[in-house]
N, C-alpha and C. Protein backbone atom coordinates (compact mmCIF):
# COMPACT_ATOMS: atom_id res chain seq x y z
N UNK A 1 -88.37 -52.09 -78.01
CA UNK A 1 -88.01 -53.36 -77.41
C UNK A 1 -88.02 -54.47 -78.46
N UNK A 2 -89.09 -54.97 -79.14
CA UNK A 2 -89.15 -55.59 -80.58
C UNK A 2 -88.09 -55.55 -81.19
N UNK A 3 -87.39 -54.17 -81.63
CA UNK A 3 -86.39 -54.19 -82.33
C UNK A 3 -84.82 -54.98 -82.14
N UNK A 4 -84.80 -54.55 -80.34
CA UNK A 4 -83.86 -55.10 -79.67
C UNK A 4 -83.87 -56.67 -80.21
N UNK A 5 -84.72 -57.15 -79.39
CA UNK A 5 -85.34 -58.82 -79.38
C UNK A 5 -85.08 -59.19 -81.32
N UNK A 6 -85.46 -58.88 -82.11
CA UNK A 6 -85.36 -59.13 -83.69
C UNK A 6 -84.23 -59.27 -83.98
N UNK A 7 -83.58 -58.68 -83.35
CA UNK A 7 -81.52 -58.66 -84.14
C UNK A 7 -81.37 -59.62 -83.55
N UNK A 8 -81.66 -60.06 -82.62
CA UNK A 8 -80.87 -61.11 -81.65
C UNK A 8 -81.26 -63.02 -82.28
N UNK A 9 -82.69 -62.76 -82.96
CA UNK A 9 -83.42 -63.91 -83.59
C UNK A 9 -82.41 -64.94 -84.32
N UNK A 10 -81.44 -64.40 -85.22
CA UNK A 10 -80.76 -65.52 -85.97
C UNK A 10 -79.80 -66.15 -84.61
N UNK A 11 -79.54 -65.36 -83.92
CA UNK A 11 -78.96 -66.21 -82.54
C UNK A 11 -78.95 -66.90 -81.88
N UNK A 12 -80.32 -66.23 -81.15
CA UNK A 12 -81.30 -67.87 -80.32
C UNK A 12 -81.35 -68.96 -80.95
N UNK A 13 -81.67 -68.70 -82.89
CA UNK A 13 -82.04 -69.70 -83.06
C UNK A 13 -80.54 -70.53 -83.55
N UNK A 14 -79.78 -70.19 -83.31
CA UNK A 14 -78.25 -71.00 -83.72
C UNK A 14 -78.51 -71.52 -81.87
N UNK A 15 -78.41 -70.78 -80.98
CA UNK A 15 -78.76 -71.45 -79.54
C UNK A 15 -79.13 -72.93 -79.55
N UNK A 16 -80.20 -72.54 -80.11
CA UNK A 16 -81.47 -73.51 -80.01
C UNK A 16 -81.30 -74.77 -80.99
N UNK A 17 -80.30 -74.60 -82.03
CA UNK A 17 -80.05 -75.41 -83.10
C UNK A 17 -78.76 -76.29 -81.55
N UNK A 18 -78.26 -75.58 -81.05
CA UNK A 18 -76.81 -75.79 -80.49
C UNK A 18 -76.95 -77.08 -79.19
N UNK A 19 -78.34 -76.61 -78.64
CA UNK A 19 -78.99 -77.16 -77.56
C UNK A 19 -79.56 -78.41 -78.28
N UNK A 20 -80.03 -78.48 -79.01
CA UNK A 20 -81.08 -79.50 -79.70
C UNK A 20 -79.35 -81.01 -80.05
N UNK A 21 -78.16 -80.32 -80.39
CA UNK A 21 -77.56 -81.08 -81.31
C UNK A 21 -77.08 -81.47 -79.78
N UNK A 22 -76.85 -80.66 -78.85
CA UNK A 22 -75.97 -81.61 -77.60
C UNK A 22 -77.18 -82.68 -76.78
N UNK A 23 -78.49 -82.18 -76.63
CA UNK A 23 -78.91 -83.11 -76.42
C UNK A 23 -79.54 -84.65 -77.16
N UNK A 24 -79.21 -84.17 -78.28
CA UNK A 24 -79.41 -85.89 -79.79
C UNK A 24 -78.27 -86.48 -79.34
N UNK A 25 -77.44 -86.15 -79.21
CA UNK A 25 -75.74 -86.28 -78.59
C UNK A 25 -75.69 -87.37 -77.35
N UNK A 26 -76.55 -86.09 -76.16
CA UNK A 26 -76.65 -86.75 -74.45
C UNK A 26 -77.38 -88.08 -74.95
N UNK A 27 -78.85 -88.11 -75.60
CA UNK A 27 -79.29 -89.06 -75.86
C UNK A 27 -78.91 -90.59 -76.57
N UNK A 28 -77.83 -90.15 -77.41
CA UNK A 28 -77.25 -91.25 -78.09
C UNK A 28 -75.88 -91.90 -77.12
N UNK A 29 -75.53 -91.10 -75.90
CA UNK A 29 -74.44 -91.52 -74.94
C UNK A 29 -75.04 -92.87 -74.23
N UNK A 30 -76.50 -92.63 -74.05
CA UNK A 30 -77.28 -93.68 -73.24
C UNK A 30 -76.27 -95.09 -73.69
N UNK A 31 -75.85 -95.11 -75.23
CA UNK A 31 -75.11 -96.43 -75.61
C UNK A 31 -73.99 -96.53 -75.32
N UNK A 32 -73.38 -95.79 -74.58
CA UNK A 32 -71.67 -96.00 -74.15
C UNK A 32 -72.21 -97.10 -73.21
N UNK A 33 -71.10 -97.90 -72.62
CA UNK A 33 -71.08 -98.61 -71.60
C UNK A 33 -71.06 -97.65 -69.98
N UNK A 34 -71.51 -98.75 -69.42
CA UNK A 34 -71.23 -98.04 -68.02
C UNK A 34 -70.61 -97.17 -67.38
N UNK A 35 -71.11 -96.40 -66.48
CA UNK A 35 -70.28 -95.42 -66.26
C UNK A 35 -69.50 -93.74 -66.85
N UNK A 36 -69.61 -94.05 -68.34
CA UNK A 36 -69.02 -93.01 -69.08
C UNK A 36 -69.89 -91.97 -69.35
N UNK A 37 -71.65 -92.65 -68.79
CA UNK A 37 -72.48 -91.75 -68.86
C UNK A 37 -72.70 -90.54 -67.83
N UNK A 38 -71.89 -90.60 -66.45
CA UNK A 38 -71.11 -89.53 -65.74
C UNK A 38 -70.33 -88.76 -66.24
N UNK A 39 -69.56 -88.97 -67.28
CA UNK A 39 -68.49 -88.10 -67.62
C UNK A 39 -69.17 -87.48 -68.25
N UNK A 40 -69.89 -87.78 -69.25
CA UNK A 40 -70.39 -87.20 -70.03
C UNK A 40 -71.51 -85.96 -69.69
N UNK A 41 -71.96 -86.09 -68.61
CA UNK A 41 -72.93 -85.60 -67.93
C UNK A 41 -72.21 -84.20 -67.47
N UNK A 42 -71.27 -84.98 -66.37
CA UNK A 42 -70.19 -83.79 -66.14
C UNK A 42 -69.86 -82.41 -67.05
N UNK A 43 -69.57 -82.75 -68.33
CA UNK A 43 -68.95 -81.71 -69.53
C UNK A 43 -70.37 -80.95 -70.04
N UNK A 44 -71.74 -82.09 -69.82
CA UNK A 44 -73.06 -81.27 -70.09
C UNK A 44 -72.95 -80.39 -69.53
N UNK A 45 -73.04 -80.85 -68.32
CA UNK A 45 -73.67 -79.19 -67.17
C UNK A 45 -72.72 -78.26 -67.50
N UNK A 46 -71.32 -78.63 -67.48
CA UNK A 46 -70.60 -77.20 -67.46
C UNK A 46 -71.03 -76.99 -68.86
N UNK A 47 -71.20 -77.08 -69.74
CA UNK A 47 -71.07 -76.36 -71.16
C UNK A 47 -72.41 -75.91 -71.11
N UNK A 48 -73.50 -76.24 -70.71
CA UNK A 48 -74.56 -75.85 -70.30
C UNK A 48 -74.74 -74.38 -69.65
N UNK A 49 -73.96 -74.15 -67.99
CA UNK A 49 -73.65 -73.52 -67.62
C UNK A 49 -72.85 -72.56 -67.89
N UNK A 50 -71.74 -72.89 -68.40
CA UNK A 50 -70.97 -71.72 -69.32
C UNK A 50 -71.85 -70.77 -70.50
N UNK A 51 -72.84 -71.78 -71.14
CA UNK A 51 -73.21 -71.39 -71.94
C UNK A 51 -74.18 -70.43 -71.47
N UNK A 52 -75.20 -70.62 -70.57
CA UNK A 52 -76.18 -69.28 -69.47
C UNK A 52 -75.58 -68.41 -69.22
N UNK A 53 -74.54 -68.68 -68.90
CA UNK A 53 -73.13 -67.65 -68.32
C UNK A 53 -72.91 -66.64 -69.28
N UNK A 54 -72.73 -67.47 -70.09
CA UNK A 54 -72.05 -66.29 -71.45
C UNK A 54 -73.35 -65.02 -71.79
N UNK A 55 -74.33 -65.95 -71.89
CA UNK A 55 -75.75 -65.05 -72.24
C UNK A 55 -76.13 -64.28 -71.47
N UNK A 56 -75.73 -64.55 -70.42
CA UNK A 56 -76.44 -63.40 -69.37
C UNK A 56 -75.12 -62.62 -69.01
N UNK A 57 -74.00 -62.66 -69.48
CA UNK A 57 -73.05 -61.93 -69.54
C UNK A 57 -72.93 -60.88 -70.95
N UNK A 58 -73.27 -61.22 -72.17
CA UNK A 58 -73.23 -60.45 -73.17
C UNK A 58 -74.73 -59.59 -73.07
N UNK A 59 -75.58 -59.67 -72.60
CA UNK A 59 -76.58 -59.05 -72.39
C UNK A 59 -76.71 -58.55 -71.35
N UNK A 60 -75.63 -58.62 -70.74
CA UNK A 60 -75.77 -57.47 -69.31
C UNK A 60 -75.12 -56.39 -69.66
N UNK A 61 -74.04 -56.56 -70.53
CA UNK A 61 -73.40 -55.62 -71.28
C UNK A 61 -73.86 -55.30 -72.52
N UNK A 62 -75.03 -54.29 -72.30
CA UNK A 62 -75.62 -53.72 -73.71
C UNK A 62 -74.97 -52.63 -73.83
N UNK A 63 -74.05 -51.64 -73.41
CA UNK A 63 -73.93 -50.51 -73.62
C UNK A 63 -72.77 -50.56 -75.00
N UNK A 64 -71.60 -51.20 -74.88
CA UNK A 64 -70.70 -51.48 -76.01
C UNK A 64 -71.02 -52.90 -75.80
N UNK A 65 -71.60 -53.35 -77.37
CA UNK A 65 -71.54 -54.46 -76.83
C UNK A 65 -70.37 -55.68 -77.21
N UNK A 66 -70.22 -56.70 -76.77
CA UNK A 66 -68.79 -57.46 -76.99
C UNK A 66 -68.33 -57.85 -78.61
N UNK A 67 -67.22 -57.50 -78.78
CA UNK A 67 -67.05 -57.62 -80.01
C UNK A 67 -67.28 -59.17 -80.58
N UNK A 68 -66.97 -59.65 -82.22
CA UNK A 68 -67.37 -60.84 -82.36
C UNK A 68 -66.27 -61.54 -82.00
N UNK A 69 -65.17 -61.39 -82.14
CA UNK A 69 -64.22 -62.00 -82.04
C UNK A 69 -64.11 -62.36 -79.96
N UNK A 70 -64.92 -61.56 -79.31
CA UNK A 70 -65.14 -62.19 -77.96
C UNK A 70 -65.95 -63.27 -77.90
N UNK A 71 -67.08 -62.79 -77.74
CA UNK A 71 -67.92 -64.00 -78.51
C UNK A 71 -68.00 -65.21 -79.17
N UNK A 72 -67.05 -64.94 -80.04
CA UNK A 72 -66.77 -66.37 -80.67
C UNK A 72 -65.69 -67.20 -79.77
N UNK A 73 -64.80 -66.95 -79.13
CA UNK A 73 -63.73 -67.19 -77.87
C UNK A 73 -64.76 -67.70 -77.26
N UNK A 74 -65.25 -66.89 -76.57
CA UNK A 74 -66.22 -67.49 -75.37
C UNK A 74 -67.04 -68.41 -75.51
N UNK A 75 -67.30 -68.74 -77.02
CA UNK A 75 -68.32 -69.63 -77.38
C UNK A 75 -67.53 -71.10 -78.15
N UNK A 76 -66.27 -70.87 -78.26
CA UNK A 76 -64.81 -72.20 -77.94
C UNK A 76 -65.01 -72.38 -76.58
N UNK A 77 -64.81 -72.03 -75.87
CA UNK A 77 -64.35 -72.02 -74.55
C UNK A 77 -65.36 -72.32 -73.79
N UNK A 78 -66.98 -72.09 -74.29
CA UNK A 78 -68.44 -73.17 -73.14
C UNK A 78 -68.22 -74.32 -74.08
N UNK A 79 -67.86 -74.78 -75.18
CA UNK A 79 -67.99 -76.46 -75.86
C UNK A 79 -66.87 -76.82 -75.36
N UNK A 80 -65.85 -76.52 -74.76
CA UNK A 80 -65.15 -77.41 -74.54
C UNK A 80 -64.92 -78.31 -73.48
N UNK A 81 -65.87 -78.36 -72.73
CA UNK A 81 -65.94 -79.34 -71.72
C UNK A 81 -67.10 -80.31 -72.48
N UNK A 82 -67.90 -80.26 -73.18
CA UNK A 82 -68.52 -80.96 -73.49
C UNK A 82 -67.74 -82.03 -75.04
N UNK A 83 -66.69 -81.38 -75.47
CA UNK A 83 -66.10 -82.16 -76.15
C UNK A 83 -65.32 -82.60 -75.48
N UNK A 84 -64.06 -81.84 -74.87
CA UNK A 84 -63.24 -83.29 -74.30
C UNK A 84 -64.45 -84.13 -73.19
N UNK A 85 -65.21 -84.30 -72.86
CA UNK A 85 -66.27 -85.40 -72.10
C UNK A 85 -65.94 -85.95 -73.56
N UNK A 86 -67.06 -86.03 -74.53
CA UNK A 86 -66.51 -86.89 -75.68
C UNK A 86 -65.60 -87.30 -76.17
N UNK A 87 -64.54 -86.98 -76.38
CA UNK A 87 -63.36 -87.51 -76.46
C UNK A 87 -63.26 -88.79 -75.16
N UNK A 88 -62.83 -88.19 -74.52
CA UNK A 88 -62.39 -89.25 -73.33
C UNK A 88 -63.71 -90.39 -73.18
N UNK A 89 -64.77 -90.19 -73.76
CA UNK A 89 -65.66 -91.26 -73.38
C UNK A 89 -65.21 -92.03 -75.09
N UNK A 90 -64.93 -91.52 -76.04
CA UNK A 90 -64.40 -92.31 -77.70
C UNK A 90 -63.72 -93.00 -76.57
N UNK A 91 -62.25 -92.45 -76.59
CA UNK A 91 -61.08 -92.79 -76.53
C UNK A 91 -61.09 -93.96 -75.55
N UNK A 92 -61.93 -93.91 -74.23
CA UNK A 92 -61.89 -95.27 -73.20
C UNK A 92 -62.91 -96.09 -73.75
N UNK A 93 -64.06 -96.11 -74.66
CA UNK A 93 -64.42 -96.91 -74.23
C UNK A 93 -64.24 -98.32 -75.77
N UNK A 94 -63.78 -97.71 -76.12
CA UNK A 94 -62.36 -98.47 -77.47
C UNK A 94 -62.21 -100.09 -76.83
């Protein structure tokens, strides 16, 4: 079991680097003006959620497990609600 859990270590901790940078992020939104701090919120949860999603999806599938090139797709595809939220909160509040 150890062994399992050890390969996976440089991962979590890119996770954990990943989590730490969106919430310095959520925290520094507090300065948008009104309102944009919904949008922004919005693109959290889902990228949040996508992102649980993905993990408990590549680890349900231990038998082959997903190649990198899935993985890395899937891991475009949970940031991107949390960037366009950023974008559209740049771009309006200009």
């Amino acid at each position: 079991m150890r062994k399992k859990l050890s390969r996976f270590a440089p991962q979590t901790r890119r996770g954990l680097g990943a989590l730490a940078l969106l919430l310095a992020v959520k925290a520094r939104a507090r300065a948008i003006p009104r309102g944009f701090q919904r949008v922004y919120n919005a693109g959290f949860v889902t990228t949040m959620t996508l992102y649980a999603a993905g993990i408990a999806w590549i680890f349900g599938h231990q038998a082959p497990w997903p190649s990198q090139s899935v993985v890395l797709a899937m891991s475009v595809v949970a940031a991107l609600p949390c960037v366009i939220a950023s974008v559209v909160v740049h771009r309006r509040a200009r």
